[in-house]
Protein backbone atom coordinates (compact mmCIF):
# COMPACT_ATOMS: atom_id res chain seq x y z
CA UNK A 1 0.00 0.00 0.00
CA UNK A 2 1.88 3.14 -1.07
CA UNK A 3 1.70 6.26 1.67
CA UNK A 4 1.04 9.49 0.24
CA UNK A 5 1.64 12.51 2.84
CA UNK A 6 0.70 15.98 2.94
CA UNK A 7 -0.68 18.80 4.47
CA UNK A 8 -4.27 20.37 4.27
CA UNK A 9 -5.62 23.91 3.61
CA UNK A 10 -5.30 24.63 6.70
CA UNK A 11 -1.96 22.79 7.39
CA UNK A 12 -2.79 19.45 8.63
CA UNK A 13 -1.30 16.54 8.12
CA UNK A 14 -2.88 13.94 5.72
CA UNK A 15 -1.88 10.71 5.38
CA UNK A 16 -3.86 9.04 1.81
CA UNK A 17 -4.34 5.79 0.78
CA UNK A 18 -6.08 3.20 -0.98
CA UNK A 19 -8.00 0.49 0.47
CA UNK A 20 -8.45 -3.29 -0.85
CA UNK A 21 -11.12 -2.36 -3.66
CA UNK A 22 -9.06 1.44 -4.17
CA UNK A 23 -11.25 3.43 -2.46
CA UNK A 24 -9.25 6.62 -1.46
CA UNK A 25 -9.12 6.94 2.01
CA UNK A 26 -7.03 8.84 4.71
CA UNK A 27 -5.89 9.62 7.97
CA UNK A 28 -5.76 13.28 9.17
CA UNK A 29 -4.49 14.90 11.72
CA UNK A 30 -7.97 17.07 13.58
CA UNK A 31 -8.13 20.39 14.20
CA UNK A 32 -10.63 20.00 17.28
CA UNK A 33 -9.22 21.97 20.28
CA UNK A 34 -10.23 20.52 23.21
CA UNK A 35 -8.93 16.75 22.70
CA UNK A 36 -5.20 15.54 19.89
CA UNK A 37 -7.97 13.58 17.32
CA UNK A 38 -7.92 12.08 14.26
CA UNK A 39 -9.73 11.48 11.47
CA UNK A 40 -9.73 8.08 9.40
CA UNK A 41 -11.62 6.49 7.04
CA UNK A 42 -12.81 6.58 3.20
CA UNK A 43 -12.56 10.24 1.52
CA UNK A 44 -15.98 9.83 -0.68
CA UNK A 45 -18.76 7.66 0.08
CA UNK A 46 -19.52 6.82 -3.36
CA UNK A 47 -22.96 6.18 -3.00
CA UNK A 48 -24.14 3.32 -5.86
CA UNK A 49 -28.00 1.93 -6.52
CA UNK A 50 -28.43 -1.31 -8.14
CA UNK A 51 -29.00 -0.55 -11.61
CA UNK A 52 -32.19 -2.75 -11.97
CA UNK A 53 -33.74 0.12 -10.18
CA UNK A 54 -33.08 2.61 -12.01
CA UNK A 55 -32.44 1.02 -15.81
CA UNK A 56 -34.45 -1.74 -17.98
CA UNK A 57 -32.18 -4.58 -18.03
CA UNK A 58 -29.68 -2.98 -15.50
CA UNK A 59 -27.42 -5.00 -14.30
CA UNK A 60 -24.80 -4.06 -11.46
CA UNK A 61 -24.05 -0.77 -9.45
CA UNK A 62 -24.47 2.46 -10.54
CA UNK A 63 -23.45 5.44 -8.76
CA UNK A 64 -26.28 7.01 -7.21
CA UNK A 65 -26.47 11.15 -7.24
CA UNK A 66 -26.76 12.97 -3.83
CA UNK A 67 -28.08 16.75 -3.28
CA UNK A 68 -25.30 18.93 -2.06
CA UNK A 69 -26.86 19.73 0.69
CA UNK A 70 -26.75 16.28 2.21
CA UNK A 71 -23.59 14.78 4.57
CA UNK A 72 -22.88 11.36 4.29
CA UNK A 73 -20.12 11.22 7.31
CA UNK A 74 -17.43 8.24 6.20
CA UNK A 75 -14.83 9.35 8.41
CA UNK A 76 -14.42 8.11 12.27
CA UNK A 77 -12.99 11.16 14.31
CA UNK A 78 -10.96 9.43 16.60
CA UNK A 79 -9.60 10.75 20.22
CA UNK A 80 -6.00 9.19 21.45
CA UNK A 81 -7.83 7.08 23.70
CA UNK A 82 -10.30 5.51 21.29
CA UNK A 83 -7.27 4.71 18.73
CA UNK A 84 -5.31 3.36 21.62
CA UNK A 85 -8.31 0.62 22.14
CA UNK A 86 -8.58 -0.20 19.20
CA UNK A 87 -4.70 -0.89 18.81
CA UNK A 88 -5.03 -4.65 20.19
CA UNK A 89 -7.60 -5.33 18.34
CA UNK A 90 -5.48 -4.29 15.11
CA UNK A 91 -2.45 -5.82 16.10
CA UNK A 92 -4.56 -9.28 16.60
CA UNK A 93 -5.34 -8.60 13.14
CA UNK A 94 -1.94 -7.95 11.84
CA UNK A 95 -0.37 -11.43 13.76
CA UNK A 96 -3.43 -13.89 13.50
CA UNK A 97 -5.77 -13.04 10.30
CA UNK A 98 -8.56 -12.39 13.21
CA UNK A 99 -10.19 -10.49 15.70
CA UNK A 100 -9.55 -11.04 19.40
């Protein structure tokens, strides 16, 4: 998996990547005050629809349009604590193939 680093707008650091099926995805340094967060996860949601609903003789996904004015949240916005839990359960991952 190649790293790609960089910075944000507003000076950040990003960390992007591709996941299994190359969705691009990242980790970012947050800008939230009060706690050190991160966030992680895909970049786009990339909302699909089966194409039988939406085509005669579809077949497959299609992507599926979404008004501006609507969030679909596909980042996790992470404290130090929350990634620090979840570190065994990684690392299980990493050594075994499984989850604890």
């Amino acid at each position: 998996m190649e790293l790609e680093e960089g910075y944000t707008s507003r000076g950040f650091k990003i960390i992007h990547f591709q996941d299994l099926y190359g969705s691009r995805c990242s980790i970012q340094k947050s800008s939230l005050a009060t706690d050190d967060a991160i966030w992680f996860g895909v970049d786009d949601a990339d909302p699909k629809i089966m194409a039988s609903k939406v085509q005669e003789n579809g077949v497959g996904w299609v992507k599926y349009p979404i008004p501006e004015d609507v969030l679909l949240a596909t980042r996790m916005h992470l404290t130090r604590e929350q990634a620090k839990q979840l570190l065994p359960i990684l690392q299980e991952f990493v050594e075994t193939g499984e989850l604890f």
